[in-house]
Structures are given as structure tokens and as C-alpha cells.
C-alpha atoms as a PDB file:
ATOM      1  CA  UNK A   1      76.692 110.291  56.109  1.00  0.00           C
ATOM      2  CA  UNK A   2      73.476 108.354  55.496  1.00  0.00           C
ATOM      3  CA  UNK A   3      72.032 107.225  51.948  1.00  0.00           C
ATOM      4  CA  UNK A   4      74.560 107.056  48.946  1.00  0.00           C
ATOM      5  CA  UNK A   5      77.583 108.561  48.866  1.00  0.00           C
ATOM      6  CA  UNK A   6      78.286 111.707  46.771  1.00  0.00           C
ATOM      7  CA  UNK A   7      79.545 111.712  43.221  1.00  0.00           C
ATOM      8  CA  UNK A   8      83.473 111.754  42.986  1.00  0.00           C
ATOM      9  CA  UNK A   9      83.494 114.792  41.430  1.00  0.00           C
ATOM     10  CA  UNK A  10      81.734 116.482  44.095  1.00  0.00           C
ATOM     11  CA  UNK A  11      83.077 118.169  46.841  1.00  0.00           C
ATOM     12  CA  UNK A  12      82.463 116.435  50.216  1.00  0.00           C
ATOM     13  CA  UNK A  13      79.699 117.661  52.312  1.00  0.00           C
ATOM     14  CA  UNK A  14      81.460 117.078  55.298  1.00  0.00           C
ATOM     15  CA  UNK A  15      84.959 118.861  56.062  1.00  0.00           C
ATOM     16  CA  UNK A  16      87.812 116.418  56.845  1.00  0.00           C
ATOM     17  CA  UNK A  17      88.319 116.297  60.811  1.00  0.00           C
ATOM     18  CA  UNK A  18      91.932 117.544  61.786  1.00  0.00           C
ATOM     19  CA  UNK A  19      93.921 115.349  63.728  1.00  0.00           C
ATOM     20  CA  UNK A  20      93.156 117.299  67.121  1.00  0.00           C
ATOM     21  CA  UNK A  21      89.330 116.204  67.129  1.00  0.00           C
ATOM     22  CA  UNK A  22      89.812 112.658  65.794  1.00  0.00           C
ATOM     23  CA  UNK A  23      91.757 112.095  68.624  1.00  0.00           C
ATOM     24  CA  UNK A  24      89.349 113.801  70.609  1.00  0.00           C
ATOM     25  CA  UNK A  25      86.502 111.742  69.379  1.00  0.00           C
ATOM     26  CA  UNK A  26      88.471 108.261  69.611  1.00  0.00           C
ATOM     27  CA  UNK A  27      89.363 109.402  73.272  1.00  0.00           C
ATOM     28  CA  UNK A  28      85.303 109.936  74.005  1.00  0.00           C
ATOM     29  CA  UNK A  29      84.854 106.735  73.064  1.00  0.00           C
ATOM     30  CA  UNK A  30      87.201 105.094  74.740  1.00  0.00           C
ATOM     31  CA  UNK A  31      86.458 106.473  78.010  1.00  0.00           C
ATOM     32  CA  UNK A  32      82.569 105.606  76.877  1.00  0.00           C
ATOM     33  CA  UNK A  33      83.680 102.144  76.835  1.00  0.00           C
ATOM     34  CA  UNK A  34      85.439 101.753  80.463  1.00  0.00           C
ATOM     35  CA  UNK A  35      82.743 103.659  82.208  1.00  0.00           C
ATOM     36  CA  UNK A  36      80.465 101.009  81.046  1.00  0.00           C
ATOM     37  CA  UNK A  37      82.664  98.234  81.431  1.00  0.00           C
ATOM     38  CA  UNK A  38      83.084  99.325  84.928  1.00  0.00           C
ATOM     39  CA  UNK A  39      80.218 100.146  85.461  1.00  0.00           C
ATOM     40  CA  UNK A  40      78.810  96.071  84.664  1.00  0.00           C
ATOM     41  CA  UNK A  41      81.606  94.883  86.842  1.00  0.00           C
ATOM     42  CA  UNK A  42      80.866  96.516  89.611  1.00  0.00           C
ATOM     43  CA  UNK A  43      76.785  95.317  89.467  1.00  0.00           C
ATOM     44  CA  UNK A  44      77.843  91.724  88.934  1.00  0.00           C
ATOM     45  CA  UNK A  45      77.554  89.482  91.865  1.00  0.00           C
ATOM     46  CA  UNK A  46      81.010  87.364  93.447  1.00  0.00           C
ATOM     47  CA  UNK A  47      79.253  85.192  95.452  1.00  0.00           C
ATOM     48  CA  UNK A  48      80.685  81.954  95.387  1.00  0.00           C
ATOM     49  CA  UNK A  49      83.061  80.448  92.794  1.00  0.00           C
ATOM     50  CA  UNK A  50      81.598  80.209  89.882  1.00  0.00           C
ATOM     51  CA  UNK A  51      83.364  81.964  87.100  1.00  0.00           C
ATOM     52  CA  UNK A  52      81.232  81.715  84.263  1.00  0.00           C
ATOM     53  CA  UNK A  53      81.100  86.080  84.329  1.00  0.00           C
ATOM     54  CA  UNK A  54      84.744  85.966  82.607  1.00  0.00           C
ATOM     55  CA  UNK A  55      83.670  83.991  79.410  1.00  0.00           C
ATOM     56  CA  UNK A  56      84.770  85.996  76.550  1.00  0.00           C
ATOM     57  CA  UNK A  57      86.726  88.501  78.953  1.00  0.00           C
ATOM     58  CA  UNK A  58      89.586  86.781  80.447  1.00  0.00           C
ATOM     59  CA  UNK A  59      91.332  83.022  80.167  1.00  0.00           C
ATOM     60  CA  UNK A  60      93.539  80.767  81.824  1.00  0.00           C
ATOM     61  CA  UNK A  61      95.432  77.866  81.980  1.00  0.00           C
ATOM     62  CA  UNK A  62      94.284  75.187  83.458  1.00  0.00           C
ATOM     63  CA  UNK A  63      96.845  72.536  85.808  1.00  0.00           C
ATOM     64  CA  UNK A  64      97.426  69.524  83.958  1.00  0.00           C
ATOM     65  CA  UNK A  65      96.845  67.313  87.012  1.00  0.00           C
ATOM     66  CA  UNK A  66      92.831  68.463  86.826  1.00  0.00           C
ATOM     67  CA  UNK A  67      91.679  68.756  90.604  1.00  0.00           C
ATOM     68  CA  UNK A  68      88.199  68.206  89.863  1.00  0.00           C
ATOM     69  CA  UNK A  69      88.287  65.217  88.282  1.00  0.00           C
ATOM     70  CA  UNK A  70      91.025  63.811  90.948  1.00  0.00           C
ATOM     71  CA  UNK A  71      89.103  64.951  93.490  1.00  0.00           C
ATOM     72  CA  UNK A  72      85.801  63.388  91.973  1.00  0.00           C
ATOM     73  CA  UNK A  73      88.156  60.071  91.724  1.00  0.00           C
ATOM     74  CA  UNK A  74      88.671  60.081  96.252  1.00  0.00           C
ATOM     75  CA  UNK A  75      85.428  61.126  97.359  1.00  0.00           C
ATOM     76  CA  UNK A  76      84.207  57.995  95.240  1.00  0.00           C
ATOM     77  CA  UNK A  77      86.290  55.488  97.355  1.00  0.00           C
ATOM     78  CA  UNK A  78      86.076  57.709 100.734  1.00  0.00           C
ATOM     79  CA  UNK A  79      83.328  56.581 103.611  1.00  0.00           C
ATOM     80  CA  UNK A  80      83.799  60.708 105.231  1.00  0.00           C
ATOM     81  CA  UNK A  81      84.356  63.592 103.376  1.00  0.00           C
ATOM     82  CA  UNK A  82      85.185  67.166 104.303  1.00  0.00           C
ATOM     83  CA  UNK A  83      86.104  69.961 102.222  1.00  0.00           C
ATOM     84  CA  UNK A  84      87.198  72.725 103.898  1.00  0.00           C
ATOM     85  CA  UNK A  85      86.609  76.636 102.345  1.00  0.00           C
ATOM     86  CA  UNK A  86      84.108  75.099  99.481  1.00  0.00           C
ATOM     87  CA  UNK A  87      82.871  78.692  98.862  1.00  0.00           C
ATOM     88  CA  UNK A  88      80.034  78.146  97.263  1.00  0.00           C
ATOM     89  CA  UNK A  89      80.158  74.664  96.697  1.00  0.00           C
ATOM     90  CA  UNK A  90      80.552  74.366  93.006  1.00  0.00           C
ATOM     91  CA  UNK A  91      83.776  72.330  92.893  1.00  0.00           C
ATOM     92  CA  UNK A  92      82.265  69.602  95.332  1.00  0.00           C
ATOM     93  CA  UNK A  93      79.299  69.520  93.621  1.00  0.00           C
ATOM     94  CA  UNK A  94      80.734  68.547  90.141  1.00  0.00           C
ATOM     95  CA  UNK A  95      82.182  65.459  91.655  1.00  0.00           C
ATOM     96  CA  UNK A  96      79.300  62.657  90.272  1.00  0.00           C
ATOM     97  CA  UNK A  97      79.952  60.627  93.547  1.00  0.00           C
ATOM     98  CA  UNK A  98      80.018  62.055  97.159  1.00  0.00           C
ATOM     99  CA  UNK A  99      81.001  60.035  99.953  1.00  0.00           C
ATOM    100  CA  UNK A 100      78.197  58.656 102.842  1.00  0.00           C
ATOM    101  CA  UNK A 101      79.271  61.211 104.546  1.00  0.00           C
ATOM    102  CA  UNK A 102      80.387  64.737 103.228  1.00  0.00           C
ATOM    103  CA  UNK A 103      80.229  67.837 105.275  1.00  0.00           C
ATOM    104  CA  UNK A 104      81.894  70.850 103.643  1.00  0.00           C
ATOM    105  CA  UNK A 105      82.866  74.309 105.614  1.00  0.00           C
ATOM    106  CA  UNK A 106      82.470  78.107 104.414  1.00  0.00           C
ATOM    107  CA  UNK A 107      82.656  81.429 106.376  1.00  0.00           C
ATOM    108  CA  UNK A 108      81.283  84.244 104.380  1.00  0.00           C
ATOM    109  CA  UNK A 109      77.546  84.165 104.968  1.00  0.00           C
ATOM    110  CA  UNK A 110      76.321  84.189 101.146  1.00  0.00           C
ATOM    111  CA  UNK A 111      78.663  81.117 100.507  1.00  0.00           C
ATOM    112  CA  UNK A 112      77.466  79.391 102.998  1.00  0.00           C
ATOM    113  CA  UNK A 113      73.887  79.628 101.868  1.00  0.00           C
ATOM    114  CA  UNK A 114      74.602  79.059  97.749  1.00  0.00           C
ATOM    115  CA  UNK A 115      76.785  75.988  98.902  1.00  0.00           C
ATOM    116  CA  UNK A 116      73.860  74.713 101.071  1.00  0.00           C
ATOM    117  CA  UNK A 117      71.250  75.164  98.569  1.00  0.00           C
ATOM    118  CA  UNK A 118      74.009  73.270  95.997  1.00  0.00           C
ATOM    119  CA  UNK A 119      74.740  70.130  98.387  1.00  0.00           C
ATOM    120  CA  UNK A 120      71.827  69.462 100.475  1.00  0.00           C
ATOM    121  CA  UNK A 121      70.343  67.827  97.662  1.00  0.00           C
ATOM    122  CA  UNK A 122      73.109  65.672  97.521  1.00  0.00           C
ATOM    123  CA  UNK A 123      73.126  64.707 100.925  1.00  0.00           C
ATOM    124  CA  UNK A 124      75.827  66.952 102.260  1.00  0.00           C
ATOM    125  CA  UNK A 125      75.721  69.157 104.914  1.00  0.00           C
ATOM    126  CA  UNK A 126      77.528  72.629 105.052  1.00  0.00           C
ATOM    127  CA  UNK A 127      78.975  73.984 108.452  1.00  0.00           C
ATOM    128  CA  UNK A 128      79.527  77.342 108.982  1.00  0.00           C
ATOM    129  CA  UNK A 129      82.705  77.938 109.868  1.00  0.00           C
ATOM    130  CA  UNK A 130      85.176  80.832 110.755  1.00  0.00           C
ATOM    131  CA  UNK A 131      88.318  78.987 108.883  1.00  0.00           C
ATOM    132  CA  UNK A 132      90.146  79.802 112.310  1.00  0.00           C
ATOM    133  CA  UNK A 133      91.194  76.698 114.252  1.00  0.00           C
ATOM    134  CA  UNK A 134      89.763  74.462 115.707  1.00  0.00           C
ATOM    135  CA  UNK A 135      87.799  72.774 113.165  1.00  0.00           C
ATOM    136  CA  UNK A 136      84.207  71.817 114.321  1.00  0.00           C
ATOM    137  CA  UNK A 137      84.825  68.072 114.699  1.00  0.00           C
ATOM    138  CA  UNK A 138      86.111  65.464 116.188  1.00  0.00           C
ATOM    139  CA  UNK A 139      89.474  63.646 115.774  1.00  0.00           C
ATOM    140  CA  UNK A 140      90.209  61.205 112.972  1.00  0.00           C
ATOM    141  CA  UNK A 141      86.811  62.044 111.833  1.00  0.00           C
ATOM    142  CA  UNK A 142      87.142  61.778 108.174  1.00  0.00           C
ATOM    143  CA  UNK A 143      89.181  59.586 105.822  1.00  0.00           C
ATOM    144  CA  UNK A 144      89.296  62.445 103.688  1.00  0.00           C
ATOM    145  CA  UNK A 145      90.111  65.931 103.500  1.00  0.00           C
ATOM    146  CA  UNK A 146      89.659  67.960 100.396  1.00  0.00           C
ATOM    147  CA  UNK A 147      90.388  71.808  99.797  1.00  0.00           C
ATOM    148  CA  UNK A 148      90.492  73.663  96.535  1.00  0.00           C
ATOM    149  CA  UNK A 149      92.348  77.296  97.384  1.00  0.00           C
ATOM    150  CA  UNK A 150      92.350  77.545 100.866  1.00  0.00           C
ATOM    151  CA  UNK A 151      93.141  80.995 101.989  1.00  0.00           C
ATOM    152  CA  UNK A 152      95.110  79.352 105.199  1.00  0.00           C
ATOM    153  CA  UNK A 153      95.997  75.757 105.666  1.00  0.00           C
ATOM    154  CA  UNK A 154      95.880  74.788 109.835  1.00  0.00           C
ATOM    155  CA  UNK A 155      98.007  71.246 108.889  1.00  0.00           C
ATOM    156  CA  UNK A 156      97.631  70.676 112.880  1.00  0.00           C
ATOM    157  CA  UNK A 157      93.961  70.747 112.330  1.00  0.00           C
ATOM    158  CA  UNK A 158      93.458  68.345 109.413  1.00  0.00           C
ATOM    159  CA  UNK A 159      96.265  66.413 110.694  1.00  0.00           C
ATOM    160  CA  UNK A 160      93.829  66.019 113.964  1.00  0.00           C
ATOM    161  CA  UNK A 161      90.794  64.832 111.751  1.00  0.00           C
ATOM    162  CA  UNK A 162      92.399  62.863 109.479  1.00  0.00           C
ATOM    163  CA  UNK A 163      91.712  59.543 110.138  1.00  0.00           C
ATOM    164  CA  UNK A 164      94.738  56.912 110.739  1.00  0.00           C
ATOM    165  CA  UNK A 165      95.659  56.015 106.932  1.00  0.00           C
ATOM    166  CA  UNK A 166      93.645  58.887 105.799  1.00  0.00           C
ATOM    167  CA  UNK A 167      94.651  61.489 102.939  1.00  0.00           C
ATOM    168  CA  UNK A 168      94.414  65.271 102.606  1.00  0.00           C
ATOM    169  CA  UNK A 169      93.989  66.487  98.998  1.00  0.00           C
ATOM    170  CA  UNK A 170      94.562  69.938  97.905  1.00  0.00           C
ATOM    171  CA  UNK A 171      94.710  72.384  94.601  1.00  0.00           C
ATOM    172  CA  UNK A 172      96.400  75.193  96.224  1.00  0.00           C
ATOM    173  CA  UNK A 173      97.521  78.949  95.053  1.00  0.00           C
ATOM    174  CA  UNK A 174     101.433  79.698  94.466  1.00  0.00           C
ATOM    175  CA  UNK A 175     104.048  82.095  95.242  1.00  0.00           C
ATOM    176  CA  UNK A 176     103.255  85.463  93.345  1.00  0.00           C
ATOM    177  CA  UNK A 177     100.242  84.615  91.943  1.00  0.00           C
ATOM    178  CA  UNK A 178      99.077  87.312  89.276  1.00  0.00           C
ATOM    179  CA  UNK A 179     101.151  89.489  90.818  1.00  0.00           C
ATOM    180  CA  UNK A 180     101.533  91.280  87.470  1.00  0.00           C
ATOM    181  CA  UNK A 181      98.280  92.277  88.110  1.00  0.00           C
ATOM    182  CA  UNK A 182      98.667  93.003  91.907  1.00  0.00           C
ATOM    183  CA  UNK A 183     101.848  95.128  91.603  1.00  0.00           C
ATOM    184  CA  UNK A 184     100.033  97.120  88.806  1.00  0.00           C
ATOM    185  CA  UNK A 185      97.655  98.299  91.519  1.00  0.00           C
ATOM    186  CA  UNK A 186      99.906  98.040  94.844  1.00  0.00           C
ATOM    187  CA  UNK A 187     103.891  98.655  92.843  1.00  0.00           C
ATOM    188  CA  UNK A 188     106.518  96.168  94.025  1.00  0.00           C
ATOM    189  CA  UNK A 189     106.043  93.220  96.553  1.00  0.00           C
ATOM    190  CA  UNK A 190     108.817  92.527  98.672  1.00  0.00           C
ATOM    191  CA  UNK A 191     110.832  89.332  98.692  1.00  0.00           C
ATOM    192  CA  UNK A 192     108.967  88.316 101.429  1.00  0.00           C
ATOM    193  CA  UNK A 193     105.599  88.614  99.853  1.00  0.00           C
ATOM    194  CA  UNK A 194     106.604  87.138  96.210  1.00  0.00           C
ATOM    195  CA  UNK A 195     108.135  84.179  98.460  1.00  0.00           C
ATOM    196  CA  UNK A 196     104.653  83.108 100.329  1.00  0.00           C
ATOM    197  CA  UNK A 197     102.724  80.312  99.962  1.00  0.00           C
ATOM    198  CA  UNK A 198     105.901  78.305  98.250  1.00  0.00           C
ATOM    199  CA  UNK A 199     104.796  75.016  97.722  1.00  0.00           C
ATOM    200  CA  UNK A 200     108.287  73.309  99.503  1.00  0.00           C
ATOM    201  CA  UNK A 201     106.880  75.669 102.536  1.00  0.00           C
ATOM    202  CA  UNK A 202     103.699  73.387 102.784  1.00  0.00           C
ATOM    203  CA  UNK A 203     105.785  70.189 102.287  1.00  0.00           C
ATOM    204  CA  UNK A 204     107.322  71.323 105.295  1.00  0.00           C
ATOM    205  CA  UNK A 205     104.554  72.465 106.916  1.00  0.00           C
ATOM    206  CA  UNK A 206     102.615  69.233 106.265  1.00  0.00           C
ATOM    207  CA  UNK A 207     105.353  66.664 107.991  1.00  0.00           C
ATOM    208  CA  UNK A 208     105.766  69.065 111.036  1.00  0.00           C
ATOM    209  CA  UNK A 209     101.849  68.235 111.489  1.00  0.00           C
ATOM    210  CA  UNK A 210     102.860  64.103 111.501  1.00  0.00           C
ATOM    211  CA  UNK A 211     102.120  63.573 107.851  1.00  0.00           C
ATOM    212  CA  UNK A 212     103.421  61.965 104.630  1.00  0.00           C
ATOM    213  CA  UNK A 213     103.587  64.404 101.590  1.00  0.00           C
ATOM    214  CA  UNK A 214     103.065  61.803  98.714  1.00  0.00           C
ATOM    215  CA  UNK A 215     102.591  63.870  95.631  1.00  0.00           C
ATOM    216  CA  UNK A 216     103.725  67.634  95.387  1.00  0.00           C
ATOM    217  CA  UNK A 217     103.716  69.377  91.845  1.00  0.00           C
ATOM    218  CA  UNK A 218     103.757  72.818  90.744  1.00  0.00           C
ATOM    219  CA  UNK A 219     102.724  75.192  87.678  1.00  0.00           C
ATOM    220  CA  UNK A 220     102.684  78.634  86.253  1.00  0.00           C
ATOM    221  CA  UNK A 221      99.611  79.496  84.024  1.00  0.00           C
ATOM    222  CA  UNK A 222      99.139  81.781  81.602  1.00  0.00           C
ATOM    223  CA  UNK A 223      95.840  83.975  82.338  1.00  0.00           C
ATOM    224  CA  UNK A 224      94.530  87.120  80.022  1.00  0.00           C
ATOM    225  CA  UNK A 225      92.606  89.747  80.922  1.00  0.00           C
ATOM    226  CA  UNK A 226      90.959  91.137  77.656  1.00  0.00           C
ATOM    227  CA  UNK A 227      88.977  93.978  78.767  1.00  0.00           C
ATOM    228  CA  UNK A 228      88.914  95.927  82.059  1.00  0.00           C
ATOM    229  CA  UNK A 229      86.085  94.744  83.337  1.00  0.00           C
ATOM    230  CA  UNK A 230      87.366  91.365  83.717  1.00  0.00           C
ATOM    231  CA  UNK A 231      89.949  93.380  85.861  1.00  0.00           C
ATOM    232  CA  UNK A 232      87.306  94.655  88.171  1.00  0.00           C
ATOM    233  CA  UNK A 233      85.127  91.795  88.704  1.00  0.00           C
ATOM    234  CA  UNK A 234      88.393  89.850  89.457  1.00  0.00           C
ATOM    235  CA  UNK A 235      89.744  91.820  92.024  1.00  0.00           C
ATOM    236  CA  UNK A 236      86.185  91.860  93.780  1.00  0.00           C
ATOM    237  CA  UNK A 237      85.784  88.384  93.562  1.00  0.00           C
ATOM    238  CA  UNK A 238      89.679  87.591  94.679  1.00  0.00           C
ATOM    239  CA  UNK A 239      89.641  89.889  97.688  1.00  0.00           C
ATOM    240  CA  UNK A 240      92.889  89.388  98.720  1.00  0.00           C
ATOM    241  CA  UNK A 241      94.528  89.990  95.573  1.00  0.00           C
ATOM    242  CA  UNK A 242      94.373  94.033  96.222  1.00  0.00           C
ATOM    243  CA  UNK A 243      92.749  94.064  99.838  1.00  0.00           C
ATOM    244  CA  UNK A 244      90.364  96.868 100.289  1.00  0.00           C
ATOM    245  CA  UNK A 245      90.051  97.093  96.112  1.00  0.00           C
ATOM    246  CA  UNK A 246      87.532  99.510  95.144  1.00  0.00           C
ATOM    247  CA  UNK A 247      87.227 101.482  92.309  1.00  0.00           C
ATOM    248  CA  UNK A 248      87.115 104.603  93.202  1.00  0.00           C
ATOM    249  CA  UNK A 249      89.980 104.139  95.377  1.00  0.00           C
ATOM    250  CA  UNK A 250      91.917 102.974  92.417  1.00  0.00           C
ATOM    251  CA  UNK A 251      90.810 104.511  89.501  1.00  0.00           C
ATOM    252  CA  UNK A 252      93.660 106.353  88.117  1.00  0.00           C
ATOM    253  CA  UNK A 253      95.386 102.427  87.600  1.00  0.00           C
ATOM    254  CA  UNK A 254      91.862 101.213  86.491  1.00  0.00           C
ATOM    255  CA  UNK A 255      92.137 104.025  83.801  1.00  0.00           C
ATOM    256  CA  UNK A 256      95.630 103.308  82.456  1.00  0.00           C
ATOM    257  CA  UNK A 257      95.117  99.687  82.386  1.00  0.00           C
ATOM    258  CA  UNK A 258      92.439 100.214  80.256  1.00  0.00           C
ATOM    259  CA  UNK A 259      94.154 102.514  77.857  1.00  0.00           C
ATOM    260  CA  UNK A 260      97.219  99.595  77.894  1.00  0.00           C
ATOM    261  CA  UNK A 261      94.205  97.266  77.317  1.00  0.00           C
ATOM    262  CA  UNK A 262      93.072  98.962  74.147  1.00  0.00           C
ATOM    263  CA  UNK A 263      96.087 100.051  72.841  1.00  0.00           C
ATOM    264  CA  UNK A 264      97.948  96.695  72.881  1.00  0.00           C
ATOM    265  CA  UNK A 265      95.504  93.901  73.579  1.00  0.00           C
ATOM    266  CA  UNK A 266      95.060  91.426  76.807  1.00  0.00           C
ATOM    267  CA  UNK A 267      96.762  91.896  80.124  1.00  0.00           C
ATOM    268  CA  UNK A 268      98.976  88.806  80.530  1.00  0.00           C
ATOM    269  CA  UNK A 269      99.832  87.224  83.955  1.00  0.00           C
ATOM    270  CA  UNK A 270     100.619  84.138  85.023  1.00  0.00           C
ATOM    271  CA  UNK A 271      99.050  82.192  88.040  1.00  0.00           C
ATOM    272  CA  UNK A 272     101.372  79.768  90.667  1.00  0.00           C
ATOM    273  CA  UNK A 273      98.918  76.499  91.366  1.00  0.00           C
ATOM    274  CA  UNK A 274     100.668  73.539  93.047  1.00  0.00           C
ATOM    275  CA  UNK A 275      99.101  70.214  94.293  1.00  0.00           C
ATOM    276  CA  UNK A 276      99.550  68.697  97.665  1.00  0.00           C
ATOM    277  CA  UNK A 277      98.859  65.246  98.801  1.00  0.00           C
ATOM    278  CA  UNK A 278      99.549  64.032 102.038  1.00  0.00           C
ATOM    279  CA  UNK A 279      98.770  60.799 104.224  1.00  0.00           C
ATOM    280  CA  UNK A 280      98.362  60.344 108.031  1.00  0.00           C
ATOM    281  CA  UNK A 281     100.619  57.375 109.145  1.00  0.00           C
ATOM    282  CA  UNK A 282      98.261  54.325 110.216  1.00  0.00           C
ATOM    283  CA  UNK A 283      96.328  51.562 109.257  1.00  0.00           C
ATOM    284  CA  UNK A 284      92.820  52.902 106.483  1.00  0.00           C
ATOM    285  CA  UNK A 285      90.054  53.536 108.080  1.00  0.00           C
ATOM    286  CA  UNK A 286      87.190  50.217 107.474  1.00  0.00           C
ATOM    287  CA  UNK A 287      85.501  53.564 106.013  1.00  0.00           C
ATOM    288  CA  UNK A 288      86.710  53.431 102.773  1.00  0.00           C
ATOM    289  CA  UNK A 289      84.519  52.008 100.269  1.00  0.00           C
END
């Protein structure tokens, strides 16, 4: 009702709605709210790796070890750079120091021009690249090698242009990673699958290619989802999270997420991170500064 409300004494002017129709209403509305929550995920842009979009929708943990600022800490002593997969080029470009020389690679065409248009004006140059061996460049070219969430790690390859005494640095993703999320959408991952990307794998990995794993650790993060949306613009973003994720192809999960959502607050998950550093036997490079 609108203006003041009527006398106690009075008989309301409005009959009391049965239980049938209030639930009727409060279902309305919530199907209201994930059409449009849907709906401004599915407009938002995921190019490159900036995930300001989740503020206020969705939080994690962050690694205690702090990549960026580690990162930030090498490329200020290095003489050649090269991060591999920058996406867009954020992570690089929050470092206050850059090497000389930094080239970065990228292979999905609107990555490779945000990073570009990030880290020319910082002096580094971005190579497209199809993240398929070989890498564009020549051996023990860099004294360096950064790479935040590569999607595949060719240890052969930075092995190759590492220089002698060199270091590869990496912030890399886990074993069953969000997979409460994935198996929501996909149902259960096989041994197998929950096994990948173990972080004693790429220790192994590593000192097959010739080099010296000097600091390996490993964490599980909490990471909320508090409305669907986040959901949606996650799983775009993080392709291979659900591969071929649309949502009309899965919009019956999309709906009861939602409805789990509403009816007993964020989506919990946890993320696998682990840190790799690893050193190619020799003397430094004079490249260091």
C-alpha cells in the first residue's frame, strides 16, 4: 500500500496472500533476478586478465608467496625477460621495473593486442605466439623466464632459452582446481583428471628438461561465488574450466546453482596454486643487472 497505513481497527484493504501465491511471487522474482544476472554476464567482456568484473561477486584467497611482487623482485635484477602466456599483460605490467629487454608471448588475438597496447609503452614487445613448441627464439636467450598460469608448460623449450645460470619463475594452477564448480556442471572427474597438473609432476618434469627445481610450494584457496553471475562470467573467462561452456547449453545447472545460491549463500570452492622455481646449471649470464 502507498500513504499511511489503515487504522487498527479497520479491516485491511488488501486480502492476506495464501501461501500458494507468495511462493509464486518470491519464485518470479527470483527467476527475475538470474535472467538479469545472466544476462550482464554474458555482455561483459573476458579479454585479458583483469578481474576487476568479480568485485562484490566472488573472492579468493590469495598465495602467501605473492607472485607479483616476486616476480616484480627478478625482472628488476634480470638483463632479458620473457613471459610466456601474459594474456593481456596485466601481471607484467604491475611489475615497477622491467628488464632491458622484455618480450612477452600471447595467442588469442584480443590478448595479444590489450597486452601490446599495455607494454609497448614500457618498452616491451609482445610476440604472437601459438603456445605450441618451438618458442620463437633463440637458445639461452633470456636470463629469465616468467609465467603466471600457463595452460601447458614445454620445460624442453624454456630449458632451451634459458640462459646458462638462468631461472624460470612460475605461479602455476593445481590438481582439481575449482573442481567443485566444474563437477557441478560436468558430474565426477576421474582419478586421472583430479590428479593433473600435480605440482611433484612438474618437479619431475622440470629436471627431465636439465634443470634445478629450487623452490616448490603448494596451496588450496578458498574462493566464493556470491551470485550466479560471477558463475557465468567465470566460466567464460576460464575456458577450460567447462570447455565449450555456454549458457544455453547448461542452463538447467545454471538454474539450480542459482536457487542453491539464494537459498544458502556463496558457492564455496577451493583453488590448487603451487609455485615453481627452477635454475639452468651454468655460470649467470653478464646480463644480470
Amino acid at each position: 500500500m502507498t500513504g499511511s497505513s489503515a487504522p487498527s481497527d479497520q479491516p485491511s484493504p488488501c486480502s492476506p496472500r495464501s501461501p500458494r501465491s507468495s511462493s509464486s511471487s518470491s519464485s518470479s522474482a527470483s527467476e527475475a533476478r538470474f535472467d538479469a544476472l545472466v544476462a550482464e554476464a554474458a555482455a561483459a567482456s573476458v579479454d585479458g586478465w583483469d578481474f576487476s568484473w568479480f568485485d562484490g561477486r566472488a573472492t579468493e584467497q590469495r598465495p602467501s608467496w605473492g607472485y607479483a611482487r616476486a616476480m616484480a623482485d627478478r625482472l628488476a635484477r634480470a638483463g632479458a625477460a620473457l613471459d610466456i602466456q601474459t594474456g593481456g599483460g596485466e601481471v607484467l605490467a604491475s611489475a615497477p621495473v622491467l628488464a632491458p629487454l622484455t618480450v612477452a608471448t600471447e595467442s588469442w588475438p584480443p590478448n595479444v593486442a590489450r597486452a601490446t597496447a599495455l607494454l609497448h609503452p614500457r618498452g616491451a614487445a609482445v610476440v604472437a605466439d601459438s603456445d605450441e613448441p618451438p618458442l620463437p627464439f633463440a637458445d639461452g636467450a633470456f636470463d629469465l623466464v616468467v609465467s603466471r598460469h600457463p595452460v601447458t608448460t614445454w620445460w624442453d623449450e624454456i630449458a632451451r632459452v634459458l640462459a646458462p645460470g638462468g631461472t624460470y619463475f612460475s605461479q602455476q594452477v593445481g590438481p582439481a582446481s575449482v573442481f567443485e564448480l566444474v563437477e557441478w556442471f560436468l558430474g565426477p572427474r576421474t582419478p586421472e583428471e583430479r590428479g593433473a597438473r600435480d605440482p611433484g609432476h612438474a618437479r619431475d618434469d622440470a629436471e627431465a628438461a636439465g634443470l634445478e627445481v629450487t623452490d616448490l610450494r603448494a596451496e588450496r584457496l578458498r574462493v566464493e561465488f556470491l551470485d550466479i553471475g560471477a558463475v557465468v562470467h567465470f566460466l567464460r573467462k576460464v575456458i577450460w574450466m567447462v570447455p565449450g561452456f555456454t549458457v544455453d547449453a547448461y542452463l538447467p545447472q545454471l538454474r539450480s546453482l542459482h536457487r542453491k545460491i539464494e537459498e544458502e549463500g556463496p558457492f564455496v570452492a577451493y583453488s590448487a596454486r603451487f609455485l615453481i622455481e627452477a635454475r639452468k646449471p651454468g655460470r649467470p649470464s653478464t646480463g644480470l643487472r
